[in-house]
Each structure stands twice: as structure tokens, then as C-alpha cells.
C-alpha atoms as a PDB file:
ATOM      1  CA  UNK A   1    -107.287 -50.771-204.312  1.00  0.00           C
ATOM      2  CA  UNK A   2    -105.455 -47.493-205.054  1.00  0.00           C
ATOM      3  CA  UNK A   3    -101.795 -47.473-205.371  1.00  0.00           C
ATOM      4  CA  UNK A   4     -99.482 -44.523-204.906  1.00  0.00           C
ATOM      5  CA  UNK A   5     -95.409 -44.836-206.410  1.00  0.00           C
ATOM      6  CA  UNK A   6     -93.604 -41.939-204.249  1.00  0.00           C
ATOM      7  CA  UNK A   7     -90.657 -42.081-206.919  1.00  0.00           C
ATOM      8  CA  UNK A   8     -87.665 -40.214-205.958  1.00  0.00           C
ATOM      9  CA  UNK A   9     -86.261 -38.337-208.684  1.00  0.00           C
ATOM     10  CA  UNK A  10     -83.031 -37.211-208.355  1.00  0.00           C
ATOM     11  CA  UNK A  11     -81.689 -33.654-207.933  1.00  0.00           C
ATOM     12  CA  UNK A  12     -83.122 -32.666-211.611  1.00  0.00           C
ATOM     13  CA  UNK A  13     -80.922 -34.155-214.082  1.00  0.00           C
ATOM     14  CA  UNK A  14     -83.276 -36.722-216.354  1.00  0.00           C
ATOM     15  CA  UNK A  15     -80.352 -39.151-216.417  1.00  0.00           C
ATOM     16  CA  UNK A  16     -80.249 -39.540-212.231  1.00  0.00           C
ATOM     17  CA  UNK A  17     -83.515 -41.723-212.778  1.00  0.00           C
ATOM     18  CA  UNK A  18     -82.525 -44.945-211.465  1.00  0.00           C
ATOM     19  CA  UNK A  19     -84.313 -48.628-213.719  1.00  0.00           C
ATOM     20  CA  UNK A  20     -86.344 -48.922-210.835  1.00  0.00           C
ATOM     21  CA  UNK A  21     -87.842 -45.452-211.186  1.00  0.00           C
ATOM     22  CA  UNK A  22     -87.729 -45.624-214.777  1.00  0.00           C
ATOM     23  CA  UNK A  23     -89.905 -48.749-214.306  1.00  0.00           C
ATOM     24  CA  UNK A  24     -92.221 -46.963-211.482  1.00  0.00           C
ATOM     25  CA  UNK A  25     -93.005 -44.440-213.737  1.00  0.00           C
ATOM     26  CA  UNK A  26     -93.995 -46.737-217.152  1.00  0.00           C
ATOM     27  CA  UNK A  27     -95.915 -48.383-214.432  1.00  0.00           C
ATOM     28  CA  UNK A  28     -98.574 -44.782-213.332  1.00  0.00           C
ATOM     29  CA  UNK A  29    -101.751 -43.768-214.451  1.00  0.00           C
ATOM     30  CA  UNK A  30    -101.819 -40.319-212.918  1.00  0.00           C
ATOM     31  CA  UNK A  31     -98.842 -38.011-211.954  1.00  0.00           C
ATOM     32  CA  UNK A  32     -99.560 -35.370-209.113  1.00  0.00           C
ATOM     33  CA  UNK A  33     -97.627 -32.182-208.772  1.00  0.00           C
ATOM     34  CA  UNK A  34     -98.321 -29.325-206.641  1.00  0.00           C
ATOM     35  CA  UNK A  35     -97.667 -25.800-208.185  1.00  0.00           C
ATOM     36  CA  UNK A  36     -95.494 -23.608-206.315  1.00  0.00           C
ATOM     37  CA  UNK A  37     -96.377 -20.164-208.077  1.00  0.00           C
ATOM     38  CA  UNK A  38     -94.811 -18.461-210.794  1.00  0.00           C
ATOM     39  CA  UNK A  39     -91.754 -17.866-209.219  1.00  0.00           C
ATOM     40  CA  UNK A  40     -90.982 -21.461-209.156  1.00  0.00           C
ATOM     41  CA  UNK A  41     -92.539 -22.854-212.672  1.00  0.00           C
ATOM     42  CA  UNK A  42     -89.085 -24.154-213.402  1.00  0.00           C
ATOM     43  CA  UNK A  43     -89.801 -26.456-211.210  1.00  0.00           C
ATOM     44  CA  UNK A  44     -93.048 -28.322-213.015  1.00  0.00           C
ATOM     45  CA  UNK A  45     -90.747 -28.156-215.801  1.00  0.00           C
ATOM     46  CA  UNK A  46     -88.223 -30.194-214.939  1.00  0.00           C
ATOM     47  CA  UNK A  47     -91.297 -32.882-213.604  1.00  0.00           C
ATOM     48  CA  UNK A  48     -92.271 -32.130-217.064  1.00  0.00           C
ATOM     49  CA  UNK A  49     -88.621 -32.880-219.052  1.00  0.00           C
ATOM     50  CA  UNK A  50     -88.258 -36.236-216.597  1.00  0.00           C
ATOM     51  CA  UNK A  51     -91.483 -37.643-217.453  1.00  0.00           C
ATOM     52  CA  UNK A  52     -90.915 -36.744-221.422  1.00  0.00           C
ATOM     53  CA  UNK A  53     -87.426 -38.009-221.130  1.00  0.00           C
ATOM     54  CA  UNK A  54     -88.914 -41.532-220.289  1.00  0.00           C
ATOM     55  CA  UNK A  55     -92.812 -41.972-220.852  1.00  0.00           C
ATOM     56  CA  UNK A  56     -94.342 -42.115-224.159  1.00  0.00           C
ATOM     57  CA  UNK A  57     -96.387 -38.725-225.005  1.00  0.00           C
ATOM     58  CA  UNK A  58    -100.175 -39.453-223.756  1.00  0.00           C
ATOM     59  CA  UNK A  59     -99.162 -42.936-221.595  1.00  0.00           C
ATOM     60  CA  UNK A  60    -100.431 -41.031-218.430  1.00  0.00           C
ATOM     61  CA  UNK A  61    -102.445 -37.767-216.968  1.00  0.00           C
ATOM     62  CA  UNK A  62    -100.766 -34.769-214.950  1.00  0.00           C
ATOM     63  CA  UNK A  63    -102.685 -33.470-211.914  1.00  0.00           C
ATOM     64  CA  UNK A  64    -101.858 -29.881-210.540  1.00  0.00           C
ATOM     65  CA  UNK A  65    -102.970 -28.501-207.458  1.00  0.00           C
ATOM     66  CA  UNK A  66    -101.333 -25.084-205.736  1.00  0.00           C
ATOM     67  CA  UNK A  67     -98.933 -25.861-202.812  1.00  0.00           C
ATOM     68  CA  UNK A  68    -100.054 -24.398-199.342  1.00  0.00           C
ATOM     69  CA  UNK A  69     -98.071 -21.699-198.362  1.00  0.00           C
ATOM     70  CA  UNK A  70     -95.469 -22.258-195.074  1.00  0.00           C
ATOM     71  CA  UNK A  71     -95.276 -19.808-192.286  1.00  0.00           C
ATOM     72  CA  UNK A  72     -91.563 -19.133-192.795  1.00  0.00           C
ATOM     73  CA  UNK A  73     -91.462 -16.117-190.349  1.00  0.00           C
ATOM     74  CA  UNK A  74     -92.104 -18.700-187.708  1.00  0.00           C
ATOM     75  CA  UNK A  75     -89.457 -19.236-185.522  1.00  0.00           C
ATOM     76  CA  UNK A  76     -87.991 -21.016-181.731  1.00  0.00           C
ATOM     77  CA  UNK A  77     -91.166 -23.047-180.455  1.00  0.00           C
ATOM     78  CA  UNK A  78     -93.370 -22.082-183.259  1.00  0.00           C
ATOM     79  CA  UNK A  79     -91.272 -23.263-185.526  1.00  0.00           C
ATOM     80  CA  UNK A  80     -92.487 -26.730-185.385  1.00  0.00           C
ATOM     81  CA  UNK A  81     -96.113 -26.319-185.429  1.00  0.00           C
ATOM     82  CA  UNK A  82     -95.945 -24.122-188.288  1.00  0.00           C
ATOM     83  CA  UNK A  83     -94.298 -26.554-190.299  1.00  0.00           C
ATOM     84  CA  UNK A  84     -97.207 -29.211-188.932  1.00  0.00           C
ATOM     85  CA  UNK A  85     -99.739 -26.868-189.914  1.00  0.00           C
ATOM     86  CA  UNK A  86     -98.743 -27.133-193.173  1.00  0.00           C
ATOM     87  CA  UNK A  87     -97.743 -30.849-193.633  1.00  0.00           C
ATOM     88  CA  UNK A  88    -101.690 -30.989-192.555  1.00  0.00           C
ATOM     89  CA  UNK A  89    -102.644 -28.686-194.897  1.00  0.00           C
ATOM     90  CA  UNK A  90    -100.657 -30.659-197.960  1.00  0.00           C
ATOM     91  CA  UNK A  91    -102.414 -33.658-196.293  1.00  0.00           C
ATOM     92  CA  UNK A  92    -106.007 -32.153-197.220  1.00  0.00           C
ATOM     93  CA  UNK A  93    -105.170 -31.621-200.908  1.00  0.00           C
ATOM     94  CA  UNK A  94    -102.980 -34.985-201.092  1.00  0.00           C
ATOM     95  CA  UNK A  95    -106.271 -36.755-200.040  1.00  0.00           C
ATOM     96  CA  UNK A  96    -108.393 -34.802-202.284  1.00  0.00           C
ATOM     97  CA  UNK A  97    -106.350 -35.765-205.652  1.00  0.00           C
ATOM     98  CA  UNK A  98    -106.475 -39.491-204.510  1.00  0.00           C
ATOM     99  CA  UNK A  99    -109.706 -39.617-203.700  1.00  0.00           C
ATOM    100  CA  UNK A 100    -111.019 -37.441-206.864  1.00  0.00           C
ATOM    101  CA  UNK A 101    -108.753 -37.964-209.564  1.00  0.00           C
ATOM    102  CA  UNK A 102    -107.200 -41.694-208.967  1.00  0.00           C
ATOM    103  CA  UNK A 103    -109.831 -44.422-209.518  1.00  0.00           C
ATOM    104  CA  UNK A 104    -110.065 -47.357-207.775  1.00  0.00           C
ATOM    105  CA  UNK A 105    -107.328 -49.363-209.439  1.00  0.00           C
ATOM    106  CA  UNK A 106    -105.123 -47.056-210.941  1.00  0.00           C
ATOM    107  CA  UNK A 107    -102.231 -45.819-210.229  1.00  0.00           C
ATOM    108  CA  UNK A 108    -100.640 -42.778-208.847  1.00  0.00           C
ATOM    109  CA  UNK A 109     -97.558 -41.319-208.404  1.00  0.00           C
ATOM    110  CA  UNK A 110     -95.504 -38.545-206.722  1.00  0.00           C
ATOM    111  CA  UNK A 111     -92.159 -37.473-207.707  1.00  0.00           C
ATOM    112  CA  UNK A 112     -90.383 -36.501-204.851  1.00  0.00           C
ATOM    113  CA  UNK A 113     -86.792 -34.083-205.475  1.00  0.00           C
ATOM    114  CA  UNK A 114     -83.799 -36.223-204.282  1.00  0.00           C
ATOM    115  CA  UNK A 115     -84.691 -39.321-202.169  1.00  0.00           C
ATOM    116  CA  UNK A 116     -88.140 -39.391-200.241  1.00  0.00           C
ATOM    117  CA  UNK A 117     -86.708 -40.796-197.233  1.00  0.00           C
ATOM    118  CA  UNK A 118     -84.245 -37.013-196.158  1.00  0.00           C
ATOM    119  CA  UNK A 119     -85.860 -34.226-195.335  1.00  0.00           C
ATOM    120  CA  UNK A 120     -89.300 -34.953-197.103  1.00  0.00           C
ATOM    121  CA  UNK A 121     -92.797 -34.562-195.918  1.00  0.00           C
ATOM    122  CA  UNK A 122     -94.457 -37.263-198.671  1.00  0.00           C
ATOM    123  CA  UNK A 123     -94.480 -40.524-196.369  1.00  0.00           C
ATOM    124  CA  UNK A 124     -95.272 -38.598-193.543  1.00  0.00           C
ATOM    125  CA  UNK A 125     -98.557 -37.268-195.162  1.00  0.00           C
ATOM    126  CA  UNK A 126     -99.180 -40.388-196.705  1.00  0.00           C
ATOM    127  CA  UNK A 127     -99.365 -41.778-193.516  1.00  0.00           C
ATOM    128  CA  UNK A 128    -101.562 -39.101-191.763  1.00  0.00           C
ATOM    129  CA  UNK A 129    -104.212 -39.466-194.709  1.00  0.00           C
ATOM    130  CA  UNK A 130    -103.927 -43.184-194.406  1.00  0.00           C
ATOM    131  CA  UNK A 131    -104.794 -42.422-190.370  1.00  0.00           C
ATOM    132  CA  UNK A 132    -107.439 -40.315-191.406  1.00  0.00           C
ATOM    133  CA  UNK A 133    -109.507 -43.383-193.034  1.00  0.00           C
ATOM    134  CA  UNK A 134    -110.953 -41.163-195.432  1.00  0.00           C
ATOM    135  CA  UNK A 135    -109.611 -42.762-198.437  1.00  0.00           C
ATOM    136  CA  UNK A 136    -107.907 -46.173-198.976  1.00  0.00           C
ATOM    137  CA  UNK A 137    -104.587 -46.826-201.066  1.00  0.00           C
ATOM    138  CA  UNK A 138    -101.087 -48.806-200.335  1.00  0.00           C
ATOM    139  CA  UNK A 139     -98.438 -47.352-201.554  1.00  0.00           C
ATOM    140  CA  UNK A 140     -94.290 -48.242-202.062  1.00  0.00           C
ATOM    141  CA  UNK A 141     -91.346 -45.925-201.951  1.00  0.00           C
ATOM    142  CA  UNK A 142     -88.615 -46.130-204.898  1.00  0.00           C
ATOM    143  CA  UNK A 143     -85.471 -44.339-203.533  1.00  0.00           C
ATOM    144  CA  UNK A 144     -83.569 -41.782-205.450  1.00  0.00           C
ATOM    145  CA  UNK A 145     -79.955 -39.796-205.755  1.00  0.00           C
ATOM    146  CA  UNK A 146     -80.017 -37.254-202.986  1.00  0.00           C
ATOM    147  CA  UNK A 147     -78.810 -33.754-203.160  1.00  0.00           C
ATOM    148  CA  UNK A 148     -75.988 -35.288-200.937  1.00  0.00           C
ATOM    149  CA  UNK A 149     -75.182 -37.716-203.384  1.00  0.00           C
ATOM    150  CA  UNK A 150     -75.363 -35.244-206.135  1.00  0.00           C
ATOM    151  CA  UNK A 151     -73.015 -32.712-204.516  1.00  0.00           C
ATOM    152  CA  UNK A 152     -70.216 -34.875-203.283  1.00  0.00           C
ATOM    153  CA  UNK A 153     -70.056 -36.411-206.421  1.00  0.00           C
ATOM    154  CA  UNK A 154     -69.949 -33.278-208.703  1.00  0.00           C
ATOM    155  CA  UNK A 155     -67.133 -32.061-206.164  1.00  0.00           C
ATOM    156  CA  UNK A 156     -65.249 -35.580-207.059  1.00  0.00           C
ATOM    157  CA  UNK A 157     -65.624 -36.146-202.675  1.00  0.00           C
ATOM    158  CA  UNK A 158     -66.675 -38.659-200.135  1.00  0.00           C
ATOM    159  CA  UNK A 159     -69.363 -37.985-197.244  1.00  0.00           C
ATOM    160  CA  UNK A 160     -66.681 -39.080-194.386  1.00  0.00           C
ATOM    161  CA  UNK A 161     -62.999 -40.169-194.007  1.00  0.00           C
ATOM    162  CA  UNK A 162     -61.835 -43.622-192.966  1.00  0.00           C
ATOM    163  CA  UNK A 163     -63.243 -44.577-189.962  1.00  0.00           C
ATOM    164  CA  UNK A 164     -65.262 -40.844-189.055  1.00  0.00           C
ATOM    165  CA  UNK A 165     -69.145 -40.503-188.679  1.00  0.00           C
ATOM    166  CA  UNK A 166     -70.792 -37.783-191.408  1.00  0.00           C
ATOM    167  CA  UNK A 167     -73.501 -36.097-190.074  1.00  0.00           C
ATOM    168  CA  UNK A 168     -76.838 -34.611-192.174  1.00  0.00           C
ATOM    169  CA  UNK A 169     -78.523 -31.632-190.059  1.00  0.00           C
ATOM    170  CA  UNK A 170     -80.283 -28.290-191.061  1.00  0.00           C
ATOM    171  CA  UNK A 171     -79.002 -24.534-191.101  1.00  0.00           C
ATOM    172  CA  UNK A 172     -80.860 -23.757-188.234  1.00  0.00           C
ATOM    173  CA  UNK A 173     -79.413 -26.764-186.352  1.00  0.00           C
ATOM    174  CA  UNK A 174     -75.651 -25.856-187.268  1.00  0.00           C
ATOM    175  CA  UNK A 175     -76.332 -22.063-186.005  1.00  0.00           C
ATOM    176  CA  UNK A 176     -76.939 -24.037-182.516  1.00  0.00           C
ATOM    177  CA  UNK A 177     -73.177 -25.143-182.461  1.00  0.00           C
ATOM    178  CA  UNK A 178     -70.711 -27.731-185.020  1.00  0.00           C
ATOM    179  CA  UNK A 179     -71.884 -31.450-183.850  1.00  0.00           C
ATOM    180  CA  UNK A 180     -69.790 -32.934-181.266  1.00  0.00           C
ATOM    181  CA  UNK A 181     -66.996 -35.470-182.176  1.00  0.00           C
ATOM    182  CA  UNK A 182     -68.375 -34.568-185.879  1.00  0.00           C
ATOM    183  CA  UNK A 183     -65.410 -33.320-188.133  1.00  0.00           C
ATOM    184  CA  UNK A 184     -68.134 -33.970-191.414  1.00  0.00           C
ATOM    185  CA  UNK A 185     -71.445 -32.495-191.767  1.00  0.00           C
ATOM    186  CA  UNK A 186     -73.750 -31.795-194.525  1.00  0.00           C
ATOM    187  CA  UNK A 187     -75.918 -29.023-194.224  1.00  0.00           C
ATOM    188  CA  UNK A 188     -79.268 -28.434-196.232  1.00  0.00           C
ATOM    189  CA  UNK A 189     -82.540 -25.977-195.871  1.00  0.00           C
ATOM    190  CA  UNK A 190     -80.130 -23.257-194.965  1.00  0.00           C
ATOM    191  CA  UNK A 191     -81.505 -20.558-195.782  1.00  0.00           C
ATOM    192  CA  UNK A 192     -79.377 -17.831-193.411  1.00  0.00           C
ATOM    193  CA  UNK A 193     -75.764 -19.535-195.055  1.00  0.00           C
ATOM    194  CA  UNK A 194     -75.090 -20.461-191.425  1.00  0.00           C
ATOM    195  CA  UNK A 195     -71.580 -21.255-192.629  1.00  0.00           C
ATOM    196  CA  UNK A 196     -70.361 -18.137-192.128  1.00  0.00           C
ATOM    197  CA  UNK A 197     -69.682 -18.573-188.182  1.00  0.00           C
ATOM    198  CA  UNK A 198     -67.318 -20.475-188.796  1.00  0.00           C
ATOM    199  CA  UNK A 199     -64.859 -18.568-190.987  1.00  0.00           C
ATOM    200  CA  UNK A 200     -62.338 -18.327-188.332  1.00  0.00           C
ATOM    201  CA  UNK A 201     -61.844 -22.464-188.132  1.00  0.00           C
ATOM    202  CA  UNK A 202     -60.252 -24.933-189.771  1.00  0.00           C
ATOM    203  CA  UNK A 203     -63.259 -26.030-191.740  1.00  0.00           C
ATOM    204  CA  UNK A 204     -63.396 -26.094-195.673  1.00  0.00           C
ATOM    205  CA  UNK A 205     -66.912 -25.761-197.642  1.00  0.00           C
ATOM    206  CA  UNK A 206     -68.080 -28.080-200.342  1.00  0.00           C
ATOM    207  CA  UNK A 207     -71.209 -25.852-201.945  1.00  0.00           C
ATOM    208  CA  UNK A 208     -73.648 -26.406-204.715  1.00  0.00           C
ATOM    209  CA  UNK A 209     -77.111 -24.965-205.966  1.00  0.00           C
ATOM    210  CA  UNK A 210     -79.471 -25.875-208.422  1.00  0.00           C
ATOM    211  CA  UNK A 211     -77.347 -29.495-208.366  1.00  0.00           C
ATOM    212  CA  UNK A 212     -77.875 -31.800-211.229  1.00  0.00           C
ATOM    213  CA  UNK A 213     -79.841 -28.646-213.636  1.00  0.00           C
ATOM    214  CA  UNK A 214     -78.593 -26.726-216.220  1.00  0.00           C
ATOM    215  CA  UNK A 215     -78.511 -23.699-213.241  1.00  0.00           C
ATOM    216  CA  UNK A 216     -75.783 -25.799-211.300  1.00  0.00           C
ATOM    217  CA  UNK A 217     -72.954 -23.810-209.326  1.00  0.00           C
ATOM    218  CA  UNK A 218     -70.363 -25.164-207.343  1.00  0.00           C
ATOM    219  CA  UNK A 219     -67.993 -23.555-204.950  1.00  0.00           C
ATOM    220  CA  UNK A 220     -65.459 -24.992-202.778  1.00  0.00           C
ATOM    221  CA  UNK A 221     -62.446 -24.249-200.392  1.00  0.00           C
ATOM    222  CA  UNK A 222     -61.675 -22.607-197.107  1.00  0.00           C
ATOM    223  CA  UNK A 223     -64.752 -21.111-195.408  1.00  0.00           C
ATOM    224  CA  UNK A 224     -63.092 -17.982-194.511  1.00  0.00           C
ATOM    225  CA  UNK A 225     -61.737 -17.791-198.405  1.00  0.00           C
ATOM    226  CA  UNK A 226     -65.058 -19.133-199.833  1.00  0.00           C
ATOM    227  CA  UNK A 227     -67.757 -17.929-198.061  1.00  0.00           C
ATOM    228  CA  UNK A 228     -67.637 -14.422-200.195  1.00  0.00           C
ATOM    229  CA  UNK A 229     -68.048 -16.235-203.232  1.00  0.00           C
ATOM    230  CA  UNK A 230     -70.468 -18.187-202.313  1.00  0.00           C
ATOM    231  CA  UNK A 231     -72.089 -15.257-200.909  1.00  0.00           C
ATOM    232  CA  UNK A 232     -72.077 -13.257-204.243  1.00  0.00           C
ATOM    233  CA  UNK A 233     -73.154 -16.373-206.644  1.00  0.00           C
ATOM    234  CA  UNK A 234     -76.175 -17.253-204.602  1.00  0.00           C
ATOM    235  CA  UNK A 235     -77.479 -13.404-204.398  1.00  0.00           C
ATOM    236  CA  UNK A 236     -76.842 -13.677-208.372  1.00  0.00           C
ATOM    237  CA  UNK A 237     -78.615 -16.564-208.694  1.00  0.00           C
ATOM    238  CA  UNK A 238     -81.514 -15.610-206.376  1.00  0.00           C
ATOM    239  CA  UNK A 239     -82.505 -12.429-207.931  1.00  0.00           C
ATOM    240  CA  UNK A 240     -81.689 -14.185-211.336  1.00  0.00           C
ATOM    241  CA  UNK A 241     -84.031 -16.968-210.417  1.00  0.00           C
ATOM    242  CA  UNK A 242     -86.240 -15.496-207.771  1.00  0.00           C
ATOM    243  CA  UNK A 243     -85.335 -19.257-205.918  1.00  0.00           C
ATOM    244  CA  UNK A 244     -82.737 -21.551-204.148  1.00  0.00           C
ATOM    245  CA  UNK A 245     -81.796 -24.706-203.657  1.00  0.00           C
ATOM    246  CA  UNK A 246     -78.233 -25.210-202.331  1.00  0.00           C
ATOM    247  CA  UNK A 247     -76.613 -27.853-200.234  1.00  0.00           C
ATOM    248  CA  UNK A 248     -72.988 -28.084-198.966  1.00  0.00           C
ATOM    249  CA  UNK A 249     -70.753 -30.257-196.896  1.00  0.00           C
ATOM    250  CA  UNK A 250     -68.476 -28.619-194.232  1.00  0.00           C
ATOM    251  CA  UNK A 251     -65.253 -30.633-193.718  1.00  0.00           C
ATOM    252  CA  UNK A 252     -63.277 -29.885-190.586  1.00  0.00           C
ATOM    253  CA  UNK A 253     -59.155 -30.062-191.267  1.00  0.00           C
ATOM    254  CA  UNK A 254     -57.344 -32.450-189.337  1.00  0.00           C
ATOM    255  CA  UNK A 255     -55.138 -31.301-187.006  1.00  0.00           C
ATOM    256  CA  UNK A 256     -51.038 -30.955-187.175  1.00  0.00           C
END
């Protein structure tokens, strides 16, 4: 039988590799990595440095296929299927690679940014090519330091204060309104820095990009004092990079 490791790798510093990863990755055959253009190469490369930085040179075989592209004009109720047309779409060359270029008792692996289990499609599509029947494999889940973990450490932070919920939700969720009875949300896949709405509150802004690479940039401080900065330092690093990745944590004041 086929087995798949879905490692979680950290944020894109080598060293965030937890043992068990460490071990998950001694333990593969074939590495898969879909290709997100030019534009994005940096990010094979720092596959690339984590696998050097802890398999022996020739222990294993790469696999590259091109990732689908997203409809990311879609928006309101298309939103949605858009983003399942394309988690089916990843499904189709996910089964492919198994099926083609994993034999029947090796081992695969995909190496997932952060931790698999926030705001990745891997298990999901693992599961819908499982459904499928076309191809048989088991596969386990190795968990890894999050962008959220990354950024409230680097900021020398917690996620919540004594005895408050933290909440994890998207840009385009926050734009709908700050959580109820929430004073501490993290934001990710903002791409619109949704932040800025809330200048005029009480709310400081814990930001980072490119988090645990040799591209980080943190920011931090009132919203209405930060928000500028942050502004100019991720147009920098966009048309520097021709890519973002940023994350932050917005941290309501308490009142009095």
C-alpha cells in the first residue's frame, strides 16, 4: 500500500522542522511539489534548502507538477465554488503523481507551509481522491509551526490574554465586521489589508511577511499609526518580490 507523509513545514526557516518531521522526511521516497510559476520559484527553493538542510544528497526523488491557477477575481457567492473548482483541479494532478510516480510501497510526501491542519487544502484533497477510488494510499499528518505561531513569537506576544478567546478568520471575513465579544483576532489571506477600517479604534496591529525567511518584516503598533508603514513595506516588498505572504494579529485595547 502507498503511503503519503503531509509534513508541515514551518513558515520557511529550516530550523522550525520539528524531530517528528525531521523523522517523516528521512522516512520518503518521493517528495511532490507543485510549481507556482516564475514569479514564485523562491518558493521550491526553500522546499529545496529544507530538504538539503536534513536529507542526505540522493536519499529521495523530487516530483514537480505546475499548480492550477485560482479564479481570484471571483467574488460574493462565487467565491466558494471557484475555490472548489480548483481544490478539484489540484485533486486531478495530486492523483496523477500518486498513481504515476509513487509505487506501490513507497513513500510519498507533501510539505505543506505552516501546519496542514489552518487554512490548507492538502487533507481535504487527499480525501476527495481517496473518495474517488481511483488510486489507493493511507496517509498520516505531522503538524508544524504555523504562521501564527511564527508571528507572535517573533513579536515576543501571546495569541490571547488571561481568560479571553483569540479568534483565526480571513481578510475577507474581518471586512464583514470585528468578531463579537472577540478583543483578539488573527487575520491571514488578506489580501485587501482589511485592517485599515479600523484605524479610528482602539485596536493595535501585530504584522509580519515572509515570516521565518531571510525576506521577514515585522511591523507593529497602533493601527491608525501603523497601518502607513505597513502599507509602504508590503508595496516594497511586492514589487521587490512580485509575491506576499503576511499575517498579523489585531489586539483590541482594554478599556479605561
Amino acid at each position: 500500500m502507498r503511503k503519503i507523509h503531509v509534513i508541515g513545514i514551518g513558515s520557511g526557516d529550516p530550523d522550525q522542522l520539528t524531530l517528528q518531521a525531521v523523522k517523516a522526511l528521512r522516512d520518503t521516497d518521493v517528495f511532490f511539489i507543485l510549481d507556482k510559476g516564475e514569479v514564485k520559484a523562491d518558493l521550491v527553493q526553500l522546499r529545496r534548502d529544507i530538504l538539503d538542510a536534513h536529507i542526505p544528497e540522493g536519499a529521495y526523488r523530487l516530483v514537480e507538477a505546475r499548480d492550477p491557477d485560482r479564479d481570484r477575481a471571483a467574488g460574493g457567492s462565487a467565491y466558494s465554488p471557484a475555490v472548489g473548482d480548483w481544490r478539484s483541479a489540484r485533486a486531478d494532478i495530486y492523483q496523477r503523481l500518486i498513481s504515476e510516480e509513487l509505487g506501490e510501497e513507497e513513500r510519498g510526501a507533501f510539505l505543506v507551509w505552516g501546519d496542514p491542519s489552518l487554512y490548507d487544502s492538502t487533507l481535504g484533497i487527499l480525501e476527495e481522491i481517496l473518495e474517488r477510488g481511483a488510486v489507493a494510499f493511507t496517509y498520516d499528518v505531522v503538524p508544524g509551526i504555523s504562521s501564527v505561531s511564527a508571528l507572535v513569537a517573533r513579536h515576543r506576544t501571546g495569541l490571547n490574554r488571561v481568560a479571553r478567546p483569540v479568534q483565526i478568520t480571513t481578510g475577507r471575513r474581518l471586512a464583514e465586521g470585528f468578531p463579537d465579544g472577540v478583543d483578539d483576532v488573527v487575520v491571514m489571506l488578506d489580501a485587501h489589508q482589511t485592517f485599515r477600517q479600523y484605524a479610528d479604534e482602539d485596536i493595535d496591529i501585530y504584522w509580519g511577511a515572509y515570516i521565518g525567511t531571510a525576506d521577514e518584516i515585522l511591523a507593529s503598533g497602533p493601527i491608525a499609526e501603523a497601518a502607513p508603514r505597513i502599507e509602504r513595506l508590503r508595496a516594497e516588498a511586492r514589487e521587490r518580490k512580485g509575491w506576499i505572504m503576511d499575517t498579523y494579529l489585531l489586539r483590541r485595547r482594554p478599556k479605561g
